[in-house]
PDB file of N, CA and C in Angstrom:
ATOM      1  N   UNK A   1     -10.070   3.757 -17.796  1.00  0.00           N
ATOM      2  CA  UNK A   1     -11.273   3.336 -17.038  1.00  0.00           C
ATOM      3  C   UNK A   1     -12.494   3.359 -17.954  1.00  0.00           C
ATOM      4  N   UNK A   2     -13.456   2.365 -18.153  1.00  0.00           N
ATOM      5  CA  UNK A   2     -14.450   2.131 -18.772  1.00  0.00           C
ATOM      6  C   UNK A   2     -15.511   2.390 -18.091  1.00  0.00           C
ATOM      7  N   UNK A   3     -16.951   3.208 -18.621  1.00  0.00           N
ATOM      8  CA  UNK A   3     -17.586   2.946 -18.055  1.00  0.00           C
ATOM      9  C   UNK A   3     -18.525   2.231 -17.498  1.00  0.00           C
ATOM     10  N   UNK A   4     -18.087   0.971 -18.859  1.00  0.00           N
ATOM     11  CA  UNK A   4     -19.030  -0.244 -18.539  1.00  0.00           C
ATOM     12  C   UNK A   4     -18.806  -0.798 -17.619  1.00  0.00           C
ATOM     13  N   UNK A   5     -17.355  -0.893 -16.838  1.00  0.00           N
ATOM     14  CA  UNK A   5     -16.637  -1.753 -16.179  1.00  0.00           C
ATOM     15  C   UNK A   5     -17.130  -1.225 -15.239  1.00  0.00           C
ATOM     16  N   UNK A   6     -17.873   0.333 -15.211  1.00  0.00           N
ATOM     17  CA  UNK A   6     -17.744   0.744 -13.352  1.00  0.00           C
ATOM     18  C   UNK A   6     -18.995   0.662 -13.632  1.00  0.00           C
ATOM     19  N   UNK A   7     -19.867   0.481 -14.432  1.00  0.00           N
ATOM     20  CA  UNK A   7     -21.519   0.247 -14.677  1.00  0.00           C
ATOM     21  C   UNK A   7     -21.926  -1.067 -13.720  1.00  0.00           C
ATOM     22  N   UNK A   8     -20.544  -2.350 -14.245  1.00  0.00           N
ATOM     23  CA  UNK A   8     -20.873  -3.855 -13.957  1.00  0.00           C
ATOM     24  C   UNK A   8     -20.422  -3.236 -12.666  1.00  0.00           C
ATOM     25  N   UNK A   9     -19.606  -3.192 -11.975  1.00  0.00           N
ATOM     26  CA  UNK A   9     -19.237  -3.002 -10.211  1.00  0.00           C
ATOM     27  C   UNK A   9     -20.262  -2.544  -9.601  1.00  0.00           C
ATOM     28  N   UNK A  10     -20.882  -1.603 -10.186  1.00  0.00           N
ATOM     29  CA  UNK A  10     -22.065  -0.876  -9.439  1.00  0.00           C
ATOM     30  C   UNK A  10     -23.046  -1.833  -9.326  1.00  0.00           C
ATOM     31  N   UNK A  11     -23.651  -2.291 -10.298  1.00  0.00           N
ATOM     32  CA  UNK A  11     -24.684  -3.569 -10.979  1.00  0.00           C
ATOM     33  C   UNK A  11     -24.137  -4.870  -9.611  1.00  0.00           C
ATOM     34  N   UNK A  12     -23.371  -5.347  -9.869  1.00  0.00           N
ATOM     35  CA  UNK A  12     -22.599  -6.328  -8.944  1.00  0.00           C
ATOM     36  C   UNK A  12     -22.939  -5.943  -6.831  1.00  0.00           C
ATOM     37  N   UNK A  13     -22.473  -5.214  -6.918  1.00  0.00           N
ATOM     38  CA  UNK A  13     -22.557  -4.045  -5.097  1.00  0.00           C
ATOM     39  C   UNK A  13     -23.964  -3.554  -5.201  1.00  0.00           C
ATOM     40  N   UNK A  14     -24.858  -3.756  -5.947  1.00  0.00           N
ATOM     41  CA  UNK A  14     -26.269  -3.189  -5.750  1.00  0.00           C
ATOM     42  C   UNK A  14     -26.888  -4.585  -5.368  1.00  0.00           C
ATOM     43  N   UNK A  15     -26.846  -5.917  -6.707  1.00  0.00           N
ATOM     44  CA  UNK A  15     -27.222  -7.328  -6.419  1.00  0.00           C
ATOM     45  C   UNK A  15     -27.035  -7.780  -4.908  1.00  0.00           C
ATOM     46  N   UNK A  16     -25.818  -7.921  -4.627  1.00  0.00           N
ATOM     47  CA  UNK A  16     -25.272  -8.259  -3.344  1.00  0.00           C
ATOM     48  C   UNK A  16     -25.977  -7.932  -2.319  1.00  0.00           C
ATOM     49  N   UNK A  17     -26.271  -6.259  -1.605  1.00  0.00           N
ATOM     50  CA  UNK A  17     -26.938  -6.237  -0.892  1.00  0.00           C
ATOM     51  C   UNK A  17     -28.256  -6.680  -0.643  1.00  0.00           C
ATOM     52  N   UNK A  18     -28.876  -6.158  -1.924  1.00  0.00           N
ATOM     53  CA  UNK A  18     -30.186  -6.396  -2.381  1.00  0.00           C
ATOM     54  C   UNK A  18     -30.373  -8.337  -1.741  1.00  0.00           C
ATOM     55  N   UNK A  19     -29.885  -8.969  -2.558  1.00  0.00           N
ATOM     56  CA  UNK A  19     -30.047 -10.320  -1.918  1.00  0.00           C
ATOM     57  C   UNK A  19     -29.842 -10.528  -0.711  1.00  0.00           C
ATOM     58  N   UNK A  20     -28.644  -9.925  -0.156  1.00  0.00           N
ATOM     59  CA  UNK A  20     -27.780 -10.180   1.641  1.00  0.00           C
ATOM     60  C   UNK A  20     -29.236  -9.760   2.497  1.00  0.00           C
ATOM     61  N   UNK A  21     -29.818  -8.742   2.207  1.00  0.00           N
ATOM     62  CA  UNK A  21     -31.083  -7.901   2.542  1.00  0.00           C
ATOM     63  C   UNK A  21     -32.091  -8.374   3.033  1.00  0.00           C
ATOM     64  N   UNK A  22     -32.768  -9.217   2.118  1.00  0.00           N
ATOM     65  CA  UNK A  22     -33.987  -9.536   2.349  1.00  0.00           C
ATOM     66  C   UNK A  22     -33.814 -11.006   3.110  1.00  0.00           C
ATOM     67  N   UNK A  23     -32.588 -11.924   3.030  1.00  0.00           N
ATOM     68  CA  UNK A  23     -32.426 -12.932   3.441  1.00  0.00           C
ATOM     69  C   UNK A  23     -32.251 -12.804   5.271  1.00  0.00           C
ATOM     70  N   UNK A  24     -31.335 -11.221   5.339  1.00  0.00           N
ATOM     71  CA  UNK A  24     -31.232 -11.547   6.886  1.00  0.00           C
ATOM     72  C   UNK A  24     -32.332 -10.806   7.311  1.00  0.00           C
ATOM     73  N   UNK A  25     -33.350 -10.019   7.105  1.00  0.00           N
ATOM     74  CA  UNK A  25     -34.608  -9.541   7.526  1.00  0.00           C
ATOM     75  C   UNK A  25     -35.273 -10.676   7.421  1.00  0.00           C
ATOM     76  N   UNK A  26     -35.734 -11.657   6.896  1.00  0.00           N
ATOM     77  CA  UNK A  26     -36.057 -12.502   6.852  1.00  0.00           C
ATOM     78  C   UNK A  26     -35.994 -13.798   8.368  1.00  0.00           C
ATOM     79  N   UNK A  27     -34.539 -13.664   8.502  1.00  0.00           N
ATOM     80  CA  UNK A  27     -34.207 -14.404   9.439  1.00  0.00           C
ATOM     81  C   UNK A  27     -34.318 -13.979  10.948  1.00  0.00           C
TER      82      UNK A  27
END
């Protein structure tokens, strides 16, 4: 297990919400 690899997953599952977020407060 790398920790870059669980760096990018984290990085990846942080983006996601972050965007999902403001789009449905928005709506």
């Amino acid at each position: 297990m790398s920790l870059e690899c669980s760096n990018t997953v984290s990085d990846n599952h942080y983006l996601m919400p972050i965007t999902i977020f403001p789009q449905r407060k928005n709506n």
